[in-house]
Protein backbone atom coordinates (compact mmCIF):
# COMPACT_ATOMS: atom_id res chain seq x y z
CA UNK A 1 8.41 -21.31 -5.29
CA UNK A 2 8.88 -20.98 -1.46
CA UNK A 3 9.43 -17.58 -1.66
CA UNK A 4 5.96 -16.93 -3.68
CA UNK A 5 4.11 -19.03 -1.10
CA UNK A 6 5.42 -16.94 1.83
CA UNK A 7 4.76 -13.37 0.07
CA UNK A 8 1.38 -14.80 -0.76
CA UNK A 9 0.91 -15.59 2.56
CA UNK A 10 2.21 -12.10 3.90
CA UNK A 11 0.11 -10.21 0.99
CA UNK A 12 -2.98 -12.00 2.71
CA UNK A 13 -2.16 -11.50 6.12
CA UNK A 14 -1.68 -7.49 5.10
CA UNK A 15 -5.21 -7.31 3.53
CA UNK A 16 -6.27 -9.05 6.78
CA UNK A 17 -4.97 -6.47 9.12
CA UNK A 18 -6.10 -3.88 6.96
CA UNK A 19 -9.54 -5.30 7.42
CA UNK A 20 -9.05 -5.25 10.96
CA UNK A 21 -7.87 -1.64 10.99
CA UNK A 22 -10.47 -0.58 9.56
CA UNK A 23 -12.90 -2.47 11.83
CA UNK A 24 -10.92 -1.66 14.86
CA UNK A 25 -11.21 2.36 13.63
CA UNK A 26 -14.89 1.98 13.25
CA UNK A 27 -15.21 0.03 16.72
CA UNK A 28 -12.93 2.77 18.51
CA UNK A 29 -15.15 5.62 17.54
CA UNK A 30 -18.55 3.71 17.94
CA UNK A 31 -17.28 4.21 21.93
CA UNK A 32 -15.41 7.39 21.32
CA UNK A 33 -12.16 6.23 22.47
CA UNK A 34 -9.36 8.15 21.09
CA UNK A 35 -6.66 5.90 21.20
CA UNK A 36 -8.43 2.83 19.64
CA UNK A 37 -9.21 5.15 16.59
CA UNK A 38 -5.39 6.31 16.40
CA UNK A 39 -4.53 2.54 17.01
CA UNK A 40 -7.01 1.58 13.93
CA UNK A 41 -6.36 3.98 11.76
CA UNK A 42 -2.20 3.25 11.95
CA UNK A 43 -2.89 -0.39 11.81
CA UNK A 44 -5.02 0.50 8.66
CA UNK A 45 -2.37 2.62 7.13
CA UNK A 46 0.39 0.38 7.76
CA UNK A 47 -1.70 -2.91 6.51
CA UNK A 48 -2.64 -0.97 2.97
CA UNK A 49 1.05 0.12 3.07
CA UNK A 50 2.16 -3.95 2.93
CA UNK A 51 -0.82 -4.57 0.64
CA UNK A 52 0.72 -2.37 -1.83
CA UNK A 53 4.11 -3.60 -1.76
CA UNK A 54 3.68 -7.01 -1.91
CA UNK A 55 0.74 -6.27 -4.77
CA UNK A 56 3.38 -4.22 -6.72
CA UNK A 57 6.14 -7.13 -6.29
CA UNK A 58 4.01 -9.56 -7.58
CA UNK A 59 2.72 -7.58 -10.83
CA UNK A 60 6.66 -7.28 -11.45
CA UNK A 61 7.47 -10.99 -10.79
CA UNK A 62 4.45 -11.41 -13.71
CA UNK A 63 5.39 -8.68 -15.87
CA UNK A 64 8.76 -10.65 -15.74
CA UNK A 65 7.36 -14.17 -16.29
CA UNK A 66 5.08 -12.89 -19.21
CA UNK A 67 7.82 -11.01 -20.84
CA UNK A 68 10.01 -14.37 -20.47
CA UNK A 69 7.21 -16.07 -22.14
CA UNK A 70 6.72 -13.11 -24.86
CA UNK A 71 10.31 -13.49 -25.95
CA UNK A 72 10.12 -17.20 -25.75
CA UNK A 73 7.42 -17.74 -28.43
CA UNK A 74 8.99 -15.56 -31.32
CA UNK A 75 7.15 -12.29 -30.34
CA UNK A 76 3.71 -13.49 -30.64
CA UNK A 77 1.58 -13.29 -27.08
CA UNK A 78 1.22 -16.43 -25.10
């Protein structure tokens, strides 16, 4: 349970720097400064990157739990 709490929190904090990625991409080249667009656009990348994998790990962890539950309950859907 500890562990779900801390990915959640982790999954959230990489949707939250993605966010701020983006806005710090935007903000760069609103006063065309080349490094705060390179900046943004790697904090971007690497915030969707973390997205994904903790989005991916928790579709498993509930393709797990509903399977448990599928073969649980004689075959019939939960």
């Amino acid at each position: 349970m500890k562990t779900e709490a801390a990915e959640l929190a982790v999954a959230s904090a990489a949707s939250k720097s993605t966010y701020a990625g983006a806005l710090s991409m935007v903000l760069g080249w609103l006063t065309s400064n080349e490094a705060a667009v390179l900046v943004g656009m790697l904090v971007g990348v690497v915030g969707l990157w973390i997205n994904f994998y903790y989005k991916a790990k928790a579709d498993r962890r509930a393709e797990a739990l509903y399977q448990a539950r599928l073969g649980g309950a004689g075959g019939l859907p939960v």
